[in-house]
Protein backbone atom coordinates (compact mmCIF):
# COMPACT_ATOMS: atom_id res chain seq x y z
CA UNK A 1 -6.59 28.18 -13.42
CA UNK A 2 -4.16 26.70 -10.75
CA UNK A 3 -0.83 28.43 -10.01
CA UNK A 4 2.37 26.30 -9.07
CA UNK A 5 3.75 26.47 -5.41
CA UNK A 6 6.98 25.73 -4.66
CA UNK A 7 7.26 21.94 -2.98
CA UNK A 8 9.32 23.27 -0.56
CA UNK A 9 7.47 25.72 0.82
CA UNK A 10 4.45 23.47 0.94
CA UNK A 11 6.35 20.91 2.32
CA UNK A 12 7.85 23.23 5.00
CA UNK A 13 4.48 23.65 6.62
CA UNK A 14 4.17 20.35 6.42
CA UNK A 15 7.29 19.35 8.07
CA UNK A 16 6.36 21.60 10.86
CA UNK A 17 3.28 19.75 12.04
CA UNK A 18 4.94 16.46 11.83
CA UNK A 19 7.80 17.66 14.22
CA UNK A 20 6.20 16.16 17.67
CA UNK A 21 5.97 13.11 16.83
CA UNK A 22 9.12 12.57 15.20
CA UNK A 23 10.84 13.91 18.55
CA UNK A 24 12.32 10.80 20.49
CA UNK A 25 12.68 8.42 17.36
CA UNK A 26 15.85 7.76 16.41
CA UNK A 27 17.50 8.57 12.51
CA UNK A 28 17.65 4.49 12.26
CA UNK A 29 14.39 4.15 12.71
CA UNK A 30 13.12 6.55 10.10
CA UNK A 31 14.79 5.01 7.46
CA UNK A 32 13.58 1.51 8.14
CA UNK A 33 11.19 2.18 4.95
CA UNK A 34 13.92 3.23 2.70
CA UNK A 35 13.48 0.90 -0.36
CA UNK A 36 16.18 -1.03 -1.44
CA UNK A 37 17.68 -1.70 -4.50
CA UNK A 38 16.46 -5.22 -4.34
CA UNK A 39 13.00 -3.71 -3.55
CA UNK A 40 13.02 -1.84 -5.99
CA UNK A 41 13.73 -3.77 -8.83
CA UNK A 42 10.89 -6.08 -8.07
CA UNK A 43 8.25 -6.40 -10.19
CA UNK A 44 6.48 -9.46 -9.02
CA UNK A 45 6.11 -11.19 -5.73
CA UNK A 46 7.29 -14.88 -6.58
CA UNK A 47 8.64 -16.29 -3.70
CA UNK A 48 8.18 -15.86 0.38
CA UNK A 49 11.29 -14.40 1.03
CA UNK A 50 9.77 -11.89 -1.84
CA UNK A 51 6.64 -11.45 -0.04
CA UNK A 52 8.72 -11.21 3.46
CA UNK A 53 10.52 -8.30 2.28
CA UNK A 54 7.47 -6.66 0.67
CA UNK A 55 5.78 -6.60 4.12
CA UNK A 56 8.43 -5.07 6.15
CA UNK A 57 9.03 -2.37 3.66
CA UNK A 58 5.11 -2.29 3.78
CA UNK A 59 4.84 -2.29 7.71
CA UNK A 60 7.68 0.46 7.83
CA UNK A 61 6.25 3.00 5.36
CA UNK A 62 5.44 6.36 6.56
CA UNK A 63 4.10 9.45 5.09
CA UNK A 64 7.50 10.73 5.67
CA UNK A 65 9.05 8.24 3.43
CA UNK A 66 7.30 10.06 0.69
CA UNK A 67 10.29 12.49 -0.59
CA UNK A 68 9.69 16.14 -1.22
CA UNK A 69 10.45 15.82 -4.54
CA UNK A 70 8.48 12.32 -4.98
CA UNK A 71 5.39 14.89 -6.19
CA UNK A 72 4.54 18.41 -7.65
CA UNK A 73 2.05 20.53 -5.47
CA UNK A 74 -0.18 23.03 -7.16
CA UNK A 75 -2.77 25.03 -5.99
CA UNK A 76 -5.89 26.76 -7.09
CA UNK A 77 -9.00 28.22 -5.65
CA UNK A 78 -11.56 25.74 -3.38
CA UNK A 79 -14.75 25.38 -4.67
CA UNK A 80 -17.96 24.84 -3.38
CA UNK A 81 -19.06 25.03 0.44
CA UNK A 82 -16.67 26.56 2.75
CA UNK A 83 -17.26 30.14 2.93
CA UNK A 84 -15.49 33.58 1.13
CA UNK A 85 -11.86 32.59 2.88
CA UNK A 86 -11.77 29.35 1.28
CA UNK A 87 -13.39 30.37 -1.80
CA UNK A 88 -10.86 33.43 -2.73
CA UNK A 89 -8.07 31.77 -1.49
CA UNK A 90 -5.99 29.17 -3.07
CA UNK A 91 -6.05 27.05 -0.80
CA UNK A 92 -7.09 24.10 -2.69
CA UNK A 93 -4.01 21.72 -3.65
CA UNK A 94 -3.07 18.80 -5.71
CA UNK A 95 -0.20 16.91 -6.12
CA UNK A 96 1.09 15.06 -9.36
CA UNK A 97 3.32 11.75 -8.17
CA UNK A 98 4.97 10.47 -11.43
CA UNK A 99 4.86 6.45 -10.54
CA UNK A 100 7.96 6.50 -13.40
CA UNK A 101 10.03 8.58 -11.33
CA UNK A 102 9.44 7.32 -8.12
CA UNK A 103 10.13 3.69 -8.86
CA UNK A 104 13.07 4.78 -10.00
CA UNK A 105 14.01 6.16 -6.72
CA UNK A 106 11.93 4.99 -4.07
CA UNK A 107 8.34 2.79 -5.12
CA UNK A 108 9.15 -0.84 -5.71
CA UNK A 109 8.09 -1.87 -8.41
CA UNK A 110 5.86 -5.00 -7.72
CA UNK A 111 3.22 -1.95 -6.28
CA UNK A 112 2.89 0.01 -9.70
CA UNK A 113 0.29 -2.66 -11.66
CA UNK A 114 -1.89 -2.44 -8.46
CA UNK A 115 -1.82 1.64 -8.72
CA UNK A 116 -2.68 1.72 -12.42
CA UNK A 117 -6.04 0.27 -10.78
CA UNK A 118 -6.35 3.11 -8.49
CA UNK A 119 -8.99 5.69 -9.25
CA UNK A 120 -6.53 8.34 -8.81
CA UNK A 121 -4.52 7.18 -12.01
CA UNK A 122 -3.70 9.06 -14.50
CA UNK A 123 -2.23 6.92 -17.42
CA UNK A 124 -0.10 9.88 -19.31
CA UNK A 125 2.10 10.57 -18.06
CA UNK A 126 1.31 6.96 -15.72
CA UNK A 127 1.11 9.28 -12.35
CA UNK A 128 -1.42 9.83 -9.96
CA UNK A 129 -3.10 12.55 -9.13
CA UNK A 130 -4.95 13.32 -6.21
CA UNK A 131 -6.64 16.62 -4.63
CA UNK A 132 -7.95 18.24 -1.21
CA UNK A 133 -9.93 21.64 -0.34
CA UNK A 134 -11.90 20.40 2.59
CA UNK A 135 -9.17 22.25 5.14
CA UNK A 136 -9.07 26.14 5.14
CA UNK A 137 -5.46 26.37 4.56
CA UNK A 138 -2.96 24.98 1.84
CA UNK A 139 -0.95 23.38 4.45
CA UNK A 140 -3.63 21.18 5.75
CA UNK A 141 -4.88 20.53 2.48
CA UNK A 142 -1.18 19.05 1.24
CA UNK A 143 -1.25 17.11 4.66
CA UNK A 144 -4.64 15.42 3.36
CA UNK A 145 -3.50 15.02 -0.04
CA UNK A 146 -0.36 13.15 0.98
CA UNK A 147 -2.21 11.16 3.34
CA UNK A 148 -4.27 9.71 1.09
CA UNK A 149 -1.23 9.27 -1.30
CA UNK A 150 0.18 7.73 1.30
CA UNK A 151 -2.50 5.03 2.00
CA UNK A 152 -2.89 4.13 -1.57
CA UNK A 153 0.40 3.30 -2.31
CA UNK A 154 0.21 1.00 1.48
CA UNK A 155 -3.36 -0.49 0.70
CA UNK A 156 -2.42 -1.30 -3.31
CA UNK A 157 1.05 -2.82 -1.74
CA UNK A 158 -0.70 -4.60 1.01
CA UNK A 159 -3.36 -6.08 -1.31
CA UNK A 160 -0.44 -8.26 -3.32
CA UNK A 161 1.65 -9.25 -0.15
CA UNK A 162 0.59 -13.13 1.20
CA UNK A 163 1.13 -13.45 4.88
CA UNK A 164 3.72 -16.14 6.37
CA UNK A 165 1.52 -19.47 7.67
CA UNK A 166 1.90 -19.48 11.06
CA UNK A 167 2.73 -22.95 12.37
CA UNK A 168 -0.77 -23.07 14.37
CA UNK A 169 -2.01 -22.72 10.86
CA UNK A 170 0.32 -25.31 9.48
CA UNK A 171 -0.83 -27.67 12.58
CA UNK A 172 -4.30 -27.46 11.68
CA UNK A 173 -3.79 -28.19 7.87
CA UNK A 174 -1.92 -31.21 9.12
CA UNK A 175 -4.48 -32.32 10.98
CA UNK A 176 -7.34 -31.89 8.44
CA UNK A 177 -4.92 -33.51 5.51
CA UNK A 178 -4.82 -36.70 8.22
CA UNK A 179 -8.02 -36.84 8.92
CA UNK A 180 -9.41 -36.63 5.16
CA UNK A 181 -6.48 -39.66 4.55
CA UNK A 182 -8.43 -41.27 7.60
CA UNK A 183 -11.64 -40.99 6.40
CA UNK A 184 -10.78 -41.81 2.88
CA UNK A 185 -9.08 -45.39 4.28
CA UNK A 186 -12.51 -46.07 6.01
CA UNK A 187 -14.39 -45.48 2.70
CA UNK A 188 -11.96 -48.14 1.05
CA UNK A 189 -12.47 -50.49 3.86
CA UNK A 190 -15.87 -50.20 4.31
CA UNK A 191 -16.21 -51.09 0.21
CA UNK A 192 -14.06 -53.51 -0.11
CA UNK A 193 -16.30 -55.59 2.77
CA UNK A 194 -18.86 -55.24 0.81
CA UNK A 195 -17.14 -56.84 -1.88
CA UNK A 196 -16.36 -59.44 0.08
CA UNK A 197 -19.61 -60.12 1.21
CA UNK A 198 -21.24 -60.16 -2.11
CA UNK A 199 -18.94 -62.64 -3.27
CA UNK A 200 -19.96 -64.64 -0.35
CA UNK A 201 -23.46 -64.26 -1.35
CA UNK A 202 -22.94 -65.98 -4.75
């Protein structure tokens, strides 16, 4: 039976291996992601401006923009391959993200219909729920887990988003609309002088 781990000290370890890369980016830049309240309180992609600001949020979100109390860790003992370390320690973890919650604070709400799809869902409470043990330690194992978290919630959100047409794109649909027309006017001709020359014929 899995034992509860404080967040923060999960999180802590976690922190600590993100710290190089972070180094160098500035505080505005980080919170590019941040959902807004607009954002938020979407729950359908209608229009382009919808879609435009559902694909920079998209584009923007980092692992980091997951906050520490977005989920609840837990772990419990691996299981399986992996040798006596990993199989005595608890070094297995899951995390619980309540979809409820976060949309509240920071999921928009146009992604949750695409999660409920997700094989990680968990419909009571609507959460999802998702697990690692392949690492040896709990740290690593929370890293994987909120990867993976991470890439759901950007792959579901990416799936409903419709890119911009490009006006290369909007060019060539031009120019196949005018040719179609073209052709279509030839067809017309062409029948009609045969028309003509039937009546001829009589």
């Amino acid at each position: 039976m899995g034992t509860r781990i404080h967040t923060r000290t999960l999180s802590s370890h976690l922190l600590s291996s993100r710290t190089n890369w972070k180094r160098g980016i500035s505080t505005s830049i980080l919170r590019l992601a941040k959902a807004s309240p607009q954002l938020l309180s979407l729950s359908l992609l209608g229009k382009e401006t919808d879609h435009k600001l559902a694909r920079e949020w998209v584009d923007n979100f980092k692992i980091d923009d997951i906050p520490k109390d977005g989920y609840e860790a837990t772990r419990s003992r691996s299981s399986g391959p992996g040798g006596q370390h990993v199989n005595k320690t608890e070094s297995k973890v899951t995390i619980r993200c309540d979809l409820i919650k976060a949309n509240e604070n920071w999921l928009p709400s146009f992604v949750i219909p695409a999660l409920t799809k997700s094989p990680y869902y968990l419909s009571s409470p609507p959460s999802l729920l998702i697990s690692s043990q392949t690492s040896r330690t709990a740290s690593q194992n929370l890293n994987s887990a909120l990867t993976l978290l991470h890439r759901t919630i950007q792959d579901s959100a990416g799936n409903l988003i419709i890119n911009p047409t490009s006006s290369e794109q909007k060019s060539r649909v031009k120019g196949l609309i005018k040719r179609e027309n073209e052709k279509r006017l030839e067809m017309k001709k062409r029948q009609s002088a045969k028309k003509f020359s039937r009546r001829d014929i009589d």
